[in-house]
N, C-alpha and C. Protein backbone atom coordinates (compact mmCIF):
# COMPACT_ATOMS: atom_id res chain seq x y z
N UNK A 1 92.24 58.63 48.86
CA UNK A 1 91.99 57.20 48.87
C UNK A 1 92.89 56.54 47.84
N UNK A 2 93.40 55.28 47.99
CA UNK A 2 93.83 54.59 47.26
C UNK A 2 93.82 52.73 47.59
N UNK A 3 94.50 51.87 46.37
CA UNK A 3 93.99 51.09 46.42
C UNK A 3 94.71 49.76 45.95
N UNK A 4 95.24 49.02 46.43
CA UNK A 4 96.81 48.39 45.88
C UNK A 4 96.14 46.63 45.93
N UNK A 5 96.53 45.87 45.05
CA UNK A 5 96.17 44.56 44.90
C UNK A 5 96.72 43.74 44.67
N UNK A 6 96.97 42.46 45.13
CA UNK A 6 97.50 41.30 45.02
C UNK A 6 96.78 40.18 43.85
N UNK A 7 97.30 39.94 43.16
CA UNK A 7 96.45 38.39 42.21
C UNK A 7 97.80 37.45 42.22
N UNK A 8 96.55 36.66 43.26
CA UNK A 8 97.27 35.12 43.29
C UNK A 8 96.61 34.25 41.86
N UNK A 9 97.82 33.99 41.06
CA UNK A 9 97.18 32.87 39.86
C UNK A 9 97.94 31.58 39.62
N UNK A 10 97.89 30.40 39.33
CA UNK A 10 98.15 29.35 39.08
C UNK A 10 99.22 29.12 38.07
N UNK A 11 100.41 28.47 38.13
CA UNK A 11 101.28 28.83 37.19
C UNK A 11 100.46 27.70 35.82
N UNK A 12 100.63 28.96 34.42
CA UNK A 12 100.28 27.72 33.77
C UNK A 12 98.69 28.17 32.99
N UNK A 13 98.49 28.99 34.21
CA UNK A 13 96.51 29.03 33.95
C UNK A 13 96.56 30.76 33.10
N UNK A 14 97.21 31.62 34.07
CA UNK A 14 97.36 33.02 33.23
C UNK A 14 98.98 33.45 32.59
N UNK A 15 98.53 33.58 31.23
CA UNK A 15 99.93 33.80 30.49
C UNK A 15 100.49 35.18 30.95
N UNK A 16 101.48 35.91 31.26
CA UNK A 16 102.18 36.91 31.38
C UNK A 16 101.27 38.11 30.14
N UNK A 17 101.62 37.83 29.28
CA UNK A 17 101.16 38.69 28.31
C UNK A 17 99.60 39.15 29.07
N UNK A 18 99.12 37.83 28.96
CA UNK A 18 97.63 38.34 29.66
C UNK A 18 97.48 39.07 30.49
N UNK A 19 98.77 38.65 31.93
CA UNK A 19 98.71 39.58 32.87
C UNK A 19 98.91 41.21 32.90
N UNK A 20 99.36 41.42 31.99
CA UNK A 20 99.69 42.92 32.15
C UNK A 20 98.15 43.57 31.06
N UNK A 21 97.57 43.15 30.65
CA UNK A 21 95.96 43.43 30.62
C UNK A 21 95.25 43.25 31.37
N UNK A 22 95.49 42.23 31.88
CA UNK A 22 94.29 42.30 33.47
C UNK A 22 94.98 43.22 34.52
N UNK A 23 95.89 43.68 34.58
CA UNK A 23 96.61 44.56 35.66
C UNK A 23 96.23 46.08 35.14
N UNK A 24 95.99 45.86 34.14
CA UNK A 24 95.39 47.79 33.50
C UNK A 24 94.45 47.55 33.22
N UNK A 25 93.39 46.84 32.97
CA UNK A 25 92.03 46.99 33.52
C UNK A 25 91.24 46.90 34.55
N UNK A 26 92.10 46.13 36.02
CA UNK A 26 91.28 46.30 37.08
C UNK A 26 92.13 47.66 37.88
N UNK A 27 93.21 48.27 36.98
CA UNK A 27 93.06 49.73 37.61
C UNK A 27 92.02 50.70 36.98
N UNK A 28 92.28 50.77 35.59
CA UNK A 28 91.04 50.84 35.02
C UNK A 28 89.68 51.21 35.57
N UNK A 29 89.49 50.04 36.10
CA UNK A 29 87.76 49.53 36.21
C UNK A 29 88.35 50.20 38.03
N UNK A 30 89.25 50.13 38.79
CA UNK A 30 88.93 51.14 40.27
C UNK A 30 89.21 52.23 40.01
N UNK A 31 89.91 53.07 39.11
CA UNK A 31 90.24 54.36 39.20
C UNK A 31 88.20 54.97 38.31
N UNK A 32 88.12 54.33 38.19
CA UNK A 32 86.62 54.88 37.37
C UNK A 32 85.55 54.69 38.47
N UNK A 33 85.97 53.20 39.36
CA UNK A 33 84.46 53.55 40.33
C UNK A 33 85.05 54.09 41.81
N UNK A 34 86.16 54.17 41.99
CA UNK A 34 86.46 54.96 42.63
C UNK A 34 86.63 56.51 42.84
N UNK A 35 86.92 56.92 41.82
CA UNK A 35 86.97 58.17 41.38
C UNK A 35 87.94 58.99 42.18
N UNK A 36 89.43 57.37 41.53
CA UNK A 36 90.73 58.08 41.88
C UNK A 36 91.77 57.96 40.41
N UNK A 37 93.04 58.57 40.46
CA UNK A 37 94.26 58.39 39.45
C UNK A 37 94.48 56.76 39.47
N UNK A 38 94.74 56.17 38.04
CA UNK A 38 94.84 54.85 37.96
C UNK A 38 96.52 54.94 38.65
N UNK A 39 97.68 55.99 38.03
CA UNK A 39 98.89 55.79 38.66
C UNK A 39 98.99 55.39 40.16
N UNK A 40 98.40 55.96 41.05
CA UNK A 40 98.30 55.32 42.37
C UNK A 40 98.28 54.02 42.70
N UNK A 41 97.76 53.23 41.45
CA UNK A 41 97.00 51.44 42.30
C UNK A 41 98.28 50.93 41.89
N UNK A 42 98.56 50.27 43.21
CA UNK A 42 99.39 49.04 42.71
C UNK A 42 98.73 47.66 42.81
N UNK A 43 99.31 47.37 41.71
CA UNK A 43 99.21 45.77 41.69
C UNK A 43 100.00 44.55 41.41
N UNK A 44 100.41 43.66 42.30
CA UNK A 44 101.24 42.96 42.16
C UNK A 44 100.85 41.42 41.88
N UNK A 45 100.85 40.48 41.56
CA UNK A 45 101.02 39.02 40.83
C UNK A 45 102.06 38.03 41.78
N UNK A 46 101.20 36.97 42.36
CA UNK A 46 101.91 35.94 42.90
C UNK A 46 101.54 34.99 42.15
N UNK A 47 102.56 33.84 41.80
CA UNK A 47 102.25 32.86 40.91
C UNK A 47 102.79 31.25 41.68
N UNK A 48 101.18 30.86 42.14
CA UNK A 48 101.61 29.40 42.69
C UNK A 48 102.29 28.40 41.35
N UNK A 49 102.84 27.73 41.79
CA UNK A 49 103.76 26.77 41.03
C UNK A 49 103.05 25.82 40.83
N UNK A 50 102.77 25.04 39.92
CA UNK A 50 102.25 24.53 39.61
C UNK A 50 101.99 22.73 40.16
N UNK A 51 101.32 22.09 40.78
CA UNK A 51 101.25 20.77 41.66
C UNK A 51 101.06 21.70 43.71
N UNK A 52 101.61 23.14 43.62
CA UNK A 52 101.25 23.20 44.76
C UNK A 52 100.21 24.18 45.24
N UNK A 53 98.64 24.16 44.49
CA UNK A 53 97.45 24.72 44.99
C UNK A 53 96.87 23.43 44.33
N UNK A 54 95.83 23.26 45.22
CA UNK A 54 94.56 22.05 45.17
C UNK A 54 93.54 23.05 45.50
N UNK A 55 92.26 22.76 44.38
CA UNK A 55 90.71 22.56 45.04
C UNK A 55 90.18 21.73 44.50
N UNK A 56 89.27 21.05 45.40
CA UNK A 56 88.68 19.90 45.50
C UNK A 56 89.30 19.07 45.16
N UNK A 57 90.07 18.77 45.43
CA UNK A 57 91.12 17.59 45.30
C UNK A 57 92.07 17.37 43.59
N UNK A 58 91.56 18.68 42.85
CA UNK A 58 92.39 18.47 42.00
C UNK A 58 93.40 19.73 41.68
N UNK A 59 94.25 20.13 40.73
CA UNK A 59 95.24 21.20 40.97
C UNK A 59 94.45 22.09 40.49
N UNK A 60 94.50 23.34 41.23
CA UNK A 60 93.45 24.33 40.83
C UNK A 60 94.56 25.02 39.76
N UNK A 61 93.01 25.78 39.32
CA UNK A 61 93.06 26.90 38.18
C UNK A 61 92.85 27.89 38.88
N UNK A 62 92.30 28.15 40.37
CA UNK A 62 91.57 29.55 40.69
C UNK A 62 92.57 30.66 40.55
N UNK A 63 91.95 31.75 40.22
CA UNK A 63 93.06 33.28 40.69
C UNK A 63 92.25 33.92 41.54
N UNK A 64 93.16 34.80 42.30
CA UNK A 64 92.30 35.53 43.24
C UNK A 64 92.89 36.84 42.96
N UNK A 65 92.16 38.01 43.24
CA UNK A 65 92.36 39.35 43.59
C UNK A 65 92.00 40.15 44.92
N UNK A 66 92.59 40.41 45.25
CA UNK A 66 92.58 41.00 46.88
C UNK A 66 92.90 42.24 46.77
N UNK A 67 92.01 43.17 47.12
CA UNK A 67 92.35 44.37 47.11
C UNK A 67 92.22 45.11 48.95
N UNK A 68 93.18 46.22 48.75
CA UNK A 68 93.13 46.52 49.94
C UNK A 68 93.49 48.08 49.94
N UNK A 69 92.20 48.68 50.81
CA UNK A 69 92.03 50.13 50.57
C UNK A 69 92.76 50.82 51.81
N UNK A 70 92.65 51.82 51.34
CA UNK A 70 93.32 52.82 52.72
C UNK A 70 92.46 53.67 53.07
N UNK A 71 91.02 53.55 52.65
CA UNK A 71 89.80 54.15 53.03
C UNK A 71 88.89 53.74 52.65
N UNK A 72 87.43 53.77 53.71
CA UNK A 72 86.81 52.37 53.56
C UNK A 72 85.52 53.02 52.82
N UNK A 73 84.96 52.21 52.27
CA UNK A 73 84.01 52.67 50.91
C UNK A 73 82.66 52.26 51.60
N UNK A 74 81.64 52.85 51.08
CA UNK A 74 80.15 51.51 50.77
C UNK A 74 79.88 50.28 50.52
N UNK A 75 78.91 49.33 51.18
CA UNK A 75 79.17 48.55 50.60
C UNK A 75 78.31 48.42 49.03
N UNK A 76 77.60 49.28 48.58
CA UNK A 76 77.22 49.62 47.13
C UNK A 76 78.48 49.62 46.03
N UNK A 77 79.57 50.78 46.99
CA UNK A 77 80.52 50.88 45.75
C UNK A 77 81.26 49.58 45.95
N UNK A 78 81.35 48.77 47.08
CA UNK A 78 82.18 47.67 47.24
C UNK A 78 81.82 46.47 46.22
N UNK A 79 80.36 46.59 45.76
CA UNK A 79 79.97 45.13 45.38
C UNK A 79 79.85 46.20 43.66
N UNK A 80 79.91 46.91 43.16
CA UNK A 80 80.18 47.27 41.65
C UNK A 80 81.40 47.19 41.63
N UNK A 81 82.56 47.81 42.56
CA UNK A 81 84.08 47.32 42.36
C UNK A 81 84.09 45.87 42.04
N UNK A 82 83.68 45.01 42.58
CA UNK A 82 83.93 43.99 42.20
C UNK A 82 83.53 42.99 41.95
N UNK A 83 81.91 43.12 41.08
CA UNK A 83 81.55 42.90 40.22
C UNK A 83 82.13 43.08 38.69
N UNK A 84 82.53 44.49 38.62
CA UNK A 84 82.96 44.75 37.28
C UNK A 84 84.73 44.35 37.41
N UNK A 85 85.16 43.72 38.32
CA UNK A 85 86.54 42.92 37.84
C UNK A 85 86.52 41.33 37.91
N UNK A 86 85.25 41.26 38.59
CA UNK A 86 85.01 39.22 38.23
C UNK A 86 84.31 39.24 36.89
N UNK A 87 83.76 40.40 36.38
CA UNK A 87 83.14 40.61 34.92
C UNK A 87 84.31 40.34 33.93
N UNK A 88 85.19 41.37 33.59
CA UNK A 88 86.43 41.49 33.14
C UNK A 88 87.09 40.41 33.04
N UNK A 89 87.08 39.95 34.38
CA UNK A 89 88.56 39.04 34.79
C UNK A 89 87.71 37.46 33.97
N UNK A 90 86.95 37.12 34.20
CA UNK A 90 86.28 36.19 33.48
C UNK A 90 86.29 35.91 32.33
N UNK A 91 85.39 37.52 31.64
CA UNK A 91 85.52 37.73 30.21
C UNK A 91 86.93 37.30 29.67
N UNK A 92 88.23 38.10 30.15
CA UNK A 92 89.64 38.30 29.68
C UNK A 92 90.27 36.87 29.32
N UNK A 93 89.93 35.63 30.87
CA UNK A 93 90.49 34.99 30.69
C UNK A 93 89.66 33.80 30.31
N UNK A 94 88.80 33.31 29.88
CA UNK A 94 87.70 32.39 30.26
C UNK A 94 87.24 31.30 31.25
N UNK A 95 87.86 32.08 32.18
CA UNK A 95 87.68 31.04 33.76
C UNK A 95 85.88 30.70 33.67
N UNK A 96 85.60 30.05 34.62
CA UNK A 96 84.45 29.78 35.05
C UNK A 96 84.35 30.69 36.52
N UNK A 97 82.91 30.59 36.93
CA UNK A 97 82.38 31.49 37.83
C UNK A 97 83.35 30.98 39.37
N UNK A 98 83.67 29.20 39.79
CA UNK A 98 84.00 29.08 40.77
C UNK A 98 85.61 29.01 40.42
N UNK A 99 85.98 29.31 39.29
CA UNK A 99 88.01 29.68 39.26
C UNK A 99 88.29 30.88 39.40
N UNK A 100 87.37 31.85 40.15
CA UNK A 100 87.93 33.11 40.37
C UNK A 100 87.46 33.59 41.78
N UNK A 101 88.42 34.38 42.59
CA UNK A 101 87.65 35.03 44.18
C UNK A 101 88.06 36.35 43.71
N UNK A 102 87.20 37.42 44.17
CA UNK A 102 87.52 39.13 44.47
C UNK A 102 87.09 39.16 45.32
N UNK A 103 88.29 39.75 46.22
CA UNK A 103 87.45 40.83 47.59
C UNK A 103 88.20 42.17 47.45
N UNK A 104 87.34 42.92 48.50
CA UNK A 104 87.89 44.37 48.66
C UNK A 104 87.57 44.62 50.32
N UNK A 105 88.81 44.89 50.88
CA UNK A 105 89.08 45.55 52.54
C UNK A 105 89.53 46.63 52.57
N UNK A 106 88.44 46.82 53.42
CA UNK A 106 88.26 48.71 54.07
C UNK A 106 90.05 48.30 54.87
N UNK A 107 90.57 49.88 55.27
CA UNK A 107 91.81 49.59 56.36
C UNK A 107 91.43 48.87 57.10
N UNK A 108 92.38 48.18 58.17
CA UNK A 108 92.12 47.75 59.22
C UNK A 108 92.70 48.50 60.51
């Protein structure tokens, strides 16, 4: 099994420096509830520009993490995966509860 992720963030909202801590702790936090090698996960960083993401009509702050497996889990282990990276990811950066999305997809 393995487990590779995308975080879309807002230019502006997460500093670089930051990012490469949140990128080794949500391998981190899947290689532990997964109970795989953190070297395997990739994770990569898209960064909207700043004036072009809106929510609710003003320029968002949200980040998202999207993860996407190559073998499909529980949904027990699905909702502690990612619980403990909207935990983290919160803590790390001090977003609020509605400036952040996690999901996790079984293959398709």
């Amino acid at each position: 099994m393995n487990i590779s992720f995308t975080c879309t963030v807002q230019e502006g909202v997460v500093p670089d420096d930051l990012r490469i801590k949140l990128a080794a702790e949500v391998k981190r936090i899947s290689a532990s509830v997964l109970n795989i090698a953190e070297g395997g996960i990739d994770l990569d960083y898209h960064e909207v520009r700043h004036g072009f993401g809106f929510r609710g009509g003003e320029v968002s702050t949200t980040s998202t993490v999207g993860g996407q497996l190559t073998e499909a889990i529980d949904q027990e282990t699905r909702v502690d995966l990612m619980t403990q990276i909207m935990n983290m990811w919160m803590a790390e950066t001090g977003c609020e509860v509605d400036e952040f999305l996690v999901s996790i997809r079984d293959p398709q």
